[in-house]
Protein backbone atom coordinates (compact mmCIF):
# COMPACT_ATOMS: atom_id res chain seq x y z
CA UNK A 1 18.75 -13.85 -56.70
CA UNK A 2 16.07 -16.25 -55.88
CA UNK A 3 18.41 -18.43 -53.79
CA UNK A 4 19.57 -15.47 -51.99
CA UNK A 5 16.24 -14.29 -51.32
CA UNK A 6 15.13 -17.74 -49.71
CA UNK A 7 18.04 -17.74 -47.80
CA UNK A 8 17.09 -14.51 -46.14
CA UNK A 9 13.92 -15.19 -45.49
CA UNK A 10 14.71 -18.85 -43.60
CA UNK A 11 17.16 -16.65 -41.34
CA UNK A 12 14.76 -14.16 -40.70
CA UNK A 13 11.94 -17.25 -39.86
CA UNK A 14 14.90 -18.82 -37.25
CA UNK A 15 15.41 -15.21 -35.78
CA UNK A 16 11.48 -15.08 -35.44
CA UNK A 17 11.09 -19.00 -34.04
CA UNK A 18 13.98 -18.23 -31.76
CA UNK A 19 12.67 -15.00 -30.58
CA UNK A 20 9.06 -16.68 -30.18
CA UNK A 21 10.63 -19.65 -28.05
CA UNK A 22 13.01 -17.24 -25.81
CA UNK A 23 9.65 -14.96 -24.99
CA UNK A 24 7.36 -18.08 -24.48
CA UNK A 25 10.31 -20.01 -21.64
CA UNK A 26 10.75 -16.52 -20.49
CA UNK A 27 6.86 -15.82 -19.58
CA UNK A 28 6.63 -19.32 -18.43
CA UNK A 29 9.51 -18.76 -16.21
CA UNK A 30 8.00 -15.45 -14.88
CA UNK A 31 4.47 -17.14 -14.12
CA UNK A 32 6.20 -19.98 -12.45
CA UNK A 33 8.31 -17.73 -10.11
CA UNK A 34 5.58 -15.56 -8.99
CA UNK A 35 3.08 -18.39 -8.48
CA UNK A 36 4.86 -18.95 -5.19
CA UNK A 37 3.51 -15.58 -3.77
CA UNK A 38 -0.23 -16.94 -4.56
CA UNK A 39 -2.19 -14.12 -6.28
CA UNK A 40 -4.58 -13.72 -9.33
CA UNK A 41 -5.76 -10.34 -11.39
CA UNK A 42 -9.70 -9.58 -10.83
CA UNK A 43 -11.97 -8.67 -13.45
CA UNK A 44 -13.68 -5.52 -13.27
CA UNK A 45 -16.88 -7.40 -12.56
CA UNK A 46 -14.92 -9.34 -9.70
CA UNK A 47 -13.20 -6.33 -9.00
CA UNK A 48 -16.68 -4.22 -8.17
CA UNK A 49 -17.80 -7.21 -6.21
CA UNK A 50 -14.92 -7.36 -3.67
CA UNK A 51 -15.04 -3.52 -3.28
CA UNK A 52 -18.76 -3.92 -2.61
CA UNK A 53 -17.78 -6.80 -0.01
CA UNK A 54 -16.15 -4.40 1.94
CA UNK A 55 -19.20 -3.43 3.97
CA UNK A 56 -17.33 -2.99 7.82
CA UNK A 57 -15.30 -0.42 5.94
CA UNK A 58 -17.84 1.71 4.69
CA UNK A 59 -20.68 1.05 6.94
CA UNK A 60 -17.90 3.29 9.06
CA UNK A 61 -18.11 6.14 6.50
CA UNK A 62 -18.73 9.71 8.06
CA UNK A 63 -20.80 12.56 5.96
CA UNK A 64 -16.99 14.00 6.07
CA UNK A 65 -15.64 11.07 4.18
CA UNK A 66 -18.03 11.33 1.64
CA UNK A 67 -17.84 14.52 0.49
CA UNK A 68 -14.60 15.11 0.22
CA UNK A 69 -14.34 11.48 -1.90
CA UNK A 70 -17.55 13.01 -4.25
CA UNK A 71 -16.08 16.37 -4.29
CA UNK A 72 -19.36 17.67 -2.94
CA UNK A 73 -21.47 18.52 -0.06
CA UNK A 74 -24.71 16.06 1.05
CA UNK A 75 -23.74 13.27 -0.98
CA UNK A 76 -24.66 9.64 -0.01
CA UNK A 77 -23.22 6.25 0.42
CA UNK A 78 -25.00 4.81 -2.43
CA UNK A 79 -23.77 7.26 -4.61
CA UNK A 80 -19.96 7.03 -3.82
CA UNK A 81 -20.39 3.23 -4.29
CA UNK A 82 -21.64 3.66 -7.73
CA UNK A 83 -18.84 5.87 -8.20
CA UNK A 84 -16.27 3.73 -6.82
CA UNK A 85 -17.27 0.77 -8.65
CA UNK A 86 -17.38 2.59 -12.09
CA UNK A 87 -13.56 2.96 -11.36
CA UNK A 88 -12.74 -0.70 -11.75
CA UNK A 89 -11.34 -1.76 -14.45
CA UNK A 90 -10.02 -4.65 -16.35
CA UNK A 91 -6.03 -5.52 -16.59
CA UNK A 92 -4.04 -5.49 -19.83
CA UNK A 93 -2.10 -8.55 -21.05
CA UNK A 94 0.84 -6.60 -20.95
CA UNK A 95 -0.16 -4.75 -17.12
CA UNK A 96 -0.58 -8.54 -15.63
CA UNK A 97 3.07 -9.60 -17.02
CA UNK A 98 4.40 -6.49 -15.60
CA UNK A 99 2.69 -6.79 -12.50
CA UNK A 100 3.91 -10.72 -12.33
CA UNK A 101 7.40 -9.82 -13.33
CA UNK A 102 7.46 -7.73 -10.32
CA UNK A 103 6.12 -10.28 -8.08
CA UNK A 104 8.97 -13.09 -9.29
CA UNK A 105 11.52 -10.18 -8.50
CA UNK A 106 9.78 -9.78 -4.81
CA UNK A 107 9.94 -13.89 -4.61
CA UNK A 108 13.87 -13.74 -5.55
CA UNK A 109 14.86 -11.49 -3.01
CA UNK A 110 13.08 -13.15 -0.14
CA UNK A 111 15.25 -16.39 -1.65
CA UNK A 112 18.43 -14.66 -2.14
CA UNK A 113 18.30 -13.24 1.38
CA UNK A 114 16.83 -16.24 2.97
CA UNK A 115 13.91 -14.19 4.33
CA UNK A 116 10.88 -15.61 4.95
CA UNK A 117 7.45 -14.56 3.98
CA UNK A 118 4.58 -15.08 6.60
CA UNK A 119 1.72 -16.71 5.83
CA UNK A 120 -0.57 -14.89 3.45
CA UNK A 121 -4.27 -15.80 1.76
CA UNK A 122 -4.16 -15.75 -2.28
CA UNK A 123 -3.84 -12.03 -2.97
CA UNK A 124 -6.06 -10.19 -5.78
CA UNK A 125 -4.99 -7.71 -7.92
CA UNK A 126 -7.56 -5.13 -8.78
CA UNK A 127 -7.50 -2.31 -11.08
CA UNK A 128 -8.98 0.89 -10.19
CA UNK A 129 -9.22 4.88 -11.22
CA UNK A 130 -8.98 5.97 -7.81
CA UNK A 131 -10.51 9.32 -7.82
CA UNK A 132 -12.64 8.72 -5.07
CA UNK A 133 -8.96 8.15 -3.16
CA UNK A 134 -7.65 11.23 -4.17
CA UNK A 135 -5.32 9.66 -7.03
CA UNK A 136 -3.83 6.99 -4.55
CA UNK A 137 -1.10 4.97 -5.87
CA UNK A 138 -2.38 2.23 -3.85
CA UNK A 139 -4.23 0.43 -1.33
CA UNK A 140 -5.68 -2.54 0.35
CA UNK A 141 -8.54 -4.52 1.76
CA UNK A 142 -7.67 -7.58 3.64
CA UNK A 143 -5.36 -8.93 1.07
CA UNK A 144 -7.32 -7.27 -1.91
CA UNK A 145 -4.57 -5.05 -3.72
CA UNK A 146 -5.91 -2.14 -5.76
CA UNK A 147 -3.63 -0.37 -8.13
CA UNK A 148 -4.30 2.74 -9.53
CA UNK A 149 -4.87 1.93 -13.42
CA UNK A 150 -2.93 5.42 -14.63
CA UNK A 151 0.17 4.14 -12.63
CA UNK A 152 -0.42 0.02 -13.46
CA UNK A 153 -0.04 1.77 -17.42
CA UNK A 154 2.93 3.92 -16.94
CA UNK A 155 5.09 1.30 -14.87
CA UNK A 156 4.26 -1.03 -17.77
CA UNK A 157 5.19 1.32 -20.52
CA UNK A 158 7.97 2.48 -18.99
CA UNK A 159 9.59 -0.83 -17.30
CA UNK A 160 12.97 -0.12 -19.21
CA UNK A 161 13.69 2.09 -17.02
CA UNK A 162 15.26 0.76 -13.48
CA UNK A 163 13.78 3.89 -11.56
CA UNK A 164 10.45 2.74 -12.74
CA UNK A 165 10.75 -0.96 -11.41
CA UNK A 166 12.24 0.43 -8.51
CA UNK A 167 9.00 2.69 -7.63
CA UNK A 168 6.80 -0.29 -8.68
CA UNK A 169 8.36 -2.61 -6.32
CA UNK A 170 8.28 -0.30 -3.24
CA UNK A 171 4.63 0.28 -4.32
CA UNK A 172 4.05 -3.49 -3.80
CA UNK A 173 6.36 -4.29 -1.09
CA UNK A 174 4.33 -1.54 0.52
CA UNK A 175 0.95 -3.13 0.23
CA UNK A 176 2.28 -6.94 0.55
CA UNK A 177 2.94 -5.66 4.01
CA UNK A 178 -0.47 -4.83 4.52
CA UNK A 179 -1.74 -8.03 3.62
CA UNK A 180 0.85 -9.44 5.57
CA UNK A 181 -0.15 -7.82 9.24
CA UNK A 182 -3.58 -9.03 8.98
CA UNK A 183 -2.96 -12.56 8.03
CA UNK A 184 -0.50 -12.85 10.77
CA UNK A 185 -1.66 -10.66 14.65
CA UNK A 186 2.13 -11.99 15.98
CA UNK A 187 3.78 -10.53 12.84
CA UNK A 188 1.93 -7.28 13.48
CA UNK A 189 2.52 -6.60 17.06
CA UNK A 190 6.53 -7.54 16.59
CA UNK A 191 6.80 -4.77 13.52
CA UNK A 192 4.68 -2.01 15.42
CA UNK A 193 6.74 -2.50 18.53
CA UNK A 194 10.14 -1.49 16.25
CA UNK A 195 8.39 1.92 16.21
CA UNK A 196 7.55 1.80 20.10
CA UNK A 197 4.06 0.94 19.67
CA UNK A 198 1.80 -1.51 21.64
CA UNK A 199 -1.13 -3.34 20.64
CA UNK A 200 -4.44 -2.95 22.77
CA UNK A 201 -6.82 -5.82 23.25
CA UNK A 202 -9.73 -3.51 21.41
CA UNK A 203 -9.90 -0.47 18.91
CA UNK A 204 -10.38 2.75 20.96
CA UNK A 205 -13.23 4.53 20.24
CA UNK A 206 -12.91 7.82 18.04
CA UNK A 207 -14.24 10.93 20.17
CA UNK A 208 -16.68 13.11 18.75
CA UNK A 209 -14.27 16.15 17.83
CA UNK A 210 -12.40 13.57 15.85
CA UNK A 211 -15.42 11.74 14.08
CA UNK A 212 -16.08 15.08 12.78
CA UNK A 213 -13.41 15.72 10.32
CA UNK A 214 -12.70 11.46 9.90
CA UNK A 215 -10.75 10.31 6.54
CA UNK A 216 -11.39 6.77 6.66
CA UNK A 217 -7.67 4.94 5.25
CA UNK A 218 -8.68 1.44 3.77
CA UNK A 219 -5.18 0.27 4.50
CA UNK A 220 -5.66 1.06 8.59
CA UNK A 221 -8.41 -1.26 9.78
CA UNK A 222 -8.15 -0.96 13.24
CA UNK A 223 -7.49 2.10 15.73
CA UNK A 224 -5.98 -0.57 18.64
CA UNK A 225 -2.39 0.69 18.65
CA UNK A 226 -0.41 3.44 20.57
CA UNK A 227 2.56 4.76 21.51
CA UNK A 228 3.62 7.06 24.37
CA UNK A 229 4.22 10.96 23.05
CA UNK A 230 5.86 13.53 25.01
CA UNK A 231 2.36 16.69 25.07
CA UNK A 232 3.53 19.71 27.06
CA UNK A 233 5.87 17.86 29.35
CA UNK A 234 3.81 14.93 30.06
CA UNK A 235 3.80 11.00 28.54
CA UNK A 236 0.26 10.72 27.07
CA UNK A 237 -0.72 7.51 25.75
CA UNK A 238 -2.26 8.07 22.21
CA UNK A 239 -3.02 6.45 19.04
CA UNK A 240 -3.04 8.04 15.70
CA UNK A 241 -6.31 9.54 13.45
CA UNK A 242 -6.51 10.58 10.00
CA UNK A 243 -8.42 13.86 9.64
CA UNK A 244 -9.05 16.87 7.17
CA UNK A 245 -8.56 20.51 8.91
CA UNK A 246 -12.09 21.44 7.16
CA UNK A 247 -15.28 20.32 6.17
CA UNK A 248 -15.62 20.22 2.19
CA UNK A 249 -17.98 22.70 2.06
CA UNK A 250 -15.36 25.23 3.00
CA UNK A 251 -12.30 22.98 1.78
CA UNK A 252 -13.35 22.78 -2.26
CA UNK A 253 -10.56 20.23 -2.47
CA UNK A 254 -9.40 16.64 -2.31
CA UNK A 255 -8.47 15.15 1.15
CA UNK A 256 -4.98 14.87 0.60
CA UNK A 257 -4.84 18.92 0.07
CA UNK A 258 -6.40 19.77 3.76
CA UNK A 259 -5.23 16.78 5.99
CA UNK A 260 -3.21 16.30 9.39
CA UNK A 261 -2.66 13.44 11.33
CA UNK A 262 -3.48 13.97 14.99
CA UNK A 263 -3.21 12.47 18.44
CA UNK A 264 -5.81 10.92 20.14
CA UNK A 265 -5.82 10.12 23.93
CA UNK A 266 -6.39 6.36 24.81
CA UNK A 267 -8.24 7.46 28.28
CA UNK A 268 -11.14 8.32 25.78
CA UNK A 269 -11.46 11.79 26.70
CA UNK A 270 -13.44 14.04 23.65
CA UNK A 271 -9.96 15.91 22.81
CA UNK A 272 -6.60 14.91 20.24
CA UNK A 273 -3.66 16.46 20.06
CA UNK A 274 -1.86 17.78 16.66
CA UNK A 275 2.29 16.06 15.94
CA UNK A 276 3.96 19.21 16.53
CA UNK A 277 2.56 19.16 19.92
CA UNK A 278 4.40 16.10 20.78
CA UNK A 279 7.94 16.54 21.24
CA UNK A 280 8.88 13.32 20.75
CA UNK A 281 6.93 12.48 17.27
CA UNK A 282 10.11 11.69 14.79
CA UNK A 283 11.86 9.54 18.28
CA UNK A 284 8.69 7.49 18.16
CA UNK A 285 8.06 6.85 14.07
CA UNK A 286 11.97 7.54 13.49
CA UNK A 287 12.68 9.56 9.98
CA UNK A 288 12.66 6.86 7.38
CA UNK A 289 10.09 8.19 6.28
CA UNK A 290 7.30 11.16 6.10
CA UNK A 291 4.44 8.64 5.79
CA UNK A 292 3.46 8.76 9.80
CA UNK A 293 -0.49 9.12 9.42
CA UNK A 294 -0.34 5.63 11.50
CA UNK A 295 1.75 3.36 12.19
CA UNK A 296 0.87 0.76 10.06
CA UNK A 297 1.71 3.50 6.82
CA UNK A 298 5.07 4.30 8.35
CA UNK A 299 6.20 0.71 8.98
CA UNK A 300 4.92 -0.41 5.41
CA UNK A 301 6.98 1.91 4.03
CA UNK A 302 9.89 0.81 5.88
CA UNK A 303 9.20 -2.74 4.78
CA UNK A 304 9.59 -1.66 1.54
CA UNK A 305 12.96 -0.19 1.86
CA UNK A 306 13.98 -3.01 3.57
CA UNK A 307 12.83 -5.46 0.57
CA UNK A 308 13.80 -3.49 -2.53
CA UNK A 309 17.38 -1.72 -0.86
CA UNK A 310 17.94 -3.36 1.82
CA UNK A 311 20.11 -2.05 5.01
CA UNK A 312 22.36 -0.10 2.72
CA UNK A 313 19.26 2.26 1.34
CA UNK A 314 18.25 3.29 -2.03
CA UNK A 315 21.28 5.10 -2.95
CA UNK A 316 23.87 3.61 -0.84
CA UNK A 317 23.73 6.07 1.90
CA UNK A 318 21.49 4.41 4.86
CA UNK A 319 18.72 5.30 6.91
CA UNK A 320 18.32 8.17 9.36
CA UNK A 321 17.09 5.25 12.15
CA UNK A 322 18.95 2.19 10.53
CA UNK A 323 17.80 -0.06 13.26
CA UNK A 324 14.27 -0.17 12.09
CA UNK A 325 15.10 -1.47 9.18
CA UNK A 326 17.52 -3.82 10.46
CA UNK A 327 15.06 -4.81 13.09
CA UNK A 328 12.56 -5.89 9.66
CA UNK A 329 15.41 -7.50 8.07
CA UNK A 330 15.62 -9.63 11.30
CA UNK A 331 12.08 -10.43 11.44
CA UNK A 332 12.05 -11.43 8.01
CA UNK A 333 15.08 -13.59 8.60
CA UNK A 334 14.23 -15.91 11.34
């Protein structure tokens, strides 16, 4: 009995040894792989300093922008900065092995399809609540990624399931390409133009009736791109704003509940245009996808397709406009 108990437990000790070594090369492996797409995970305390950093982006902050991200009226800039930074928070073990796991997957498929990344500064991961963005998944300064920490937990949790992985990887796909247009200007202007916009030598300054209901988007830095829309018969140069239909004082909700993208003239006169005005909106973003706040949104989310499904689409079927995506894959490709 004794001898059959000793053999038992020296099989179960192999299992465990064997389990321990596969899990250690595999780890190794992972943090190898996605070392190539340079990165690292903040602290919170690094974390609250980048955000803080930041200062262009909010120094540009309207009364608007505030209140709807503090959910009331007359609230300051100081105050939604303490708020903001309280968000940050540190990574899990387990969230940074998903998160790199992800990240070797991204590095494989540029590999396997002989794509080629552009030039990119070390990226850093940080970890945030996100309230303030109205529960963004998302989003990006310079190549600072923020990840919302409820979704960071759930694609962890749930990462045996292939839908999951699939939404993660779009989700970082989407924000690589962020990082992406402002490390590289030529990279930039070639992806906009696939959507039939040009680049101007200077952002265009926001007109007063616009400035008024402003939603500043951290992932749109600059306001120096536009596109020719069809407005009651006539092409009218325009670039796109981001802008709630009320104040918050009459809204009583989050910015994503009360929002429309409009039109804005480039010939700076004080006036913008709404989509449905243009007749030629969906010919100038294409249909890929409903994300067309700016073009920068609607071409990172074509990026993504491109990276995680490629030209034959998530479920085999295409793309409304095809060539866009083709036209990535060939930019990524030369």
């Amino acid at each position: 009995m004794k001898q059959k108990k000793g053999k038992v437990k020296r099989i179960l000790l192999i299992i465990l040894s064997l389990l321990v070594f596969t899990s250690t090369v595999y780890l190794s492996m992972i943090k190898i792989i996605s070392g190539k797409i340079p990165h690292h995970f903040a602290s919170a305390k690094e974390g609250r300093d980048l955000m803080l950093s930041n200062t262009e982006y909010y120094g540009n902050f309207t009364q608007n922008d505030i209140d709807f991200r503090l959910q009331k009226s007359g609230g300051t800039l100081d105050e939604l900065l303490d708020v903001s930074t309280a968000e940050i928070k540190n990574f899990s073990f387990f969230e940074k092995i998903y998160i790199d796991s992800r990240i070797a997957k991204m590095k494989k498929t540029l590999d396997k399809n002989g794509y080629e990344l552009p030039p990119v500064d070390e990226i850093v991961f940080v970890k945030s609540d996100m309230e303030v963005e109205s529960g963004a998944s998302g989003y990006t300064h310079g190549t600072q990624i923020y990840l919302n920490s409820g979704v960071v937990t759930a694609y962890s949790l749930l990462s045996f399931i292939p839908q999951t992985n699939q939404l993660a990887d779009e989700l970082l796909w989407h924000e690589m390409f962020h990082c992406l247009t402002r490390c590289n200007p030529d990279f930039r202007k070639e992806m906009y133009s696939l959507i039939n916009f040009s680049i101007a030598d200077s952002d265009f300054e926001l007109p007063l009736s616009v400035l008024e209901y402003y939603i500043n988007n951290p992932d749109v830095e600059h306001h120096d791109s536009y596109a020719t829309f069809n407005i009651d018969g006539k092409d009218t140069d325009c670039y796109t704003a981001f802008i709630t239909t009320k104040h918050f004082e009459e809204a009583k909700c989050g910015f994503m509940q009360c929002n429309e993208t409009v039109l804005v003239p480039v010939d700076g006169t004080d006036k913008y245009y709404t989509t449905g005005q243009a007749s030629n909106f969906d010919d100038v973003f294409g249909r890929n996808t409903p994300y067309t706040c700016d073009p920068e949104e609607c071409l990172a989310d074509n990026f993504s397709y491109a990276m995680t499904y490629g030209i034959e689409g998530i479920d085999k079927n295409g793309y409304p406009d095809p060539e866009i995506i083709q036209g990535i894959i060939d930019i990524m490709s030369k």
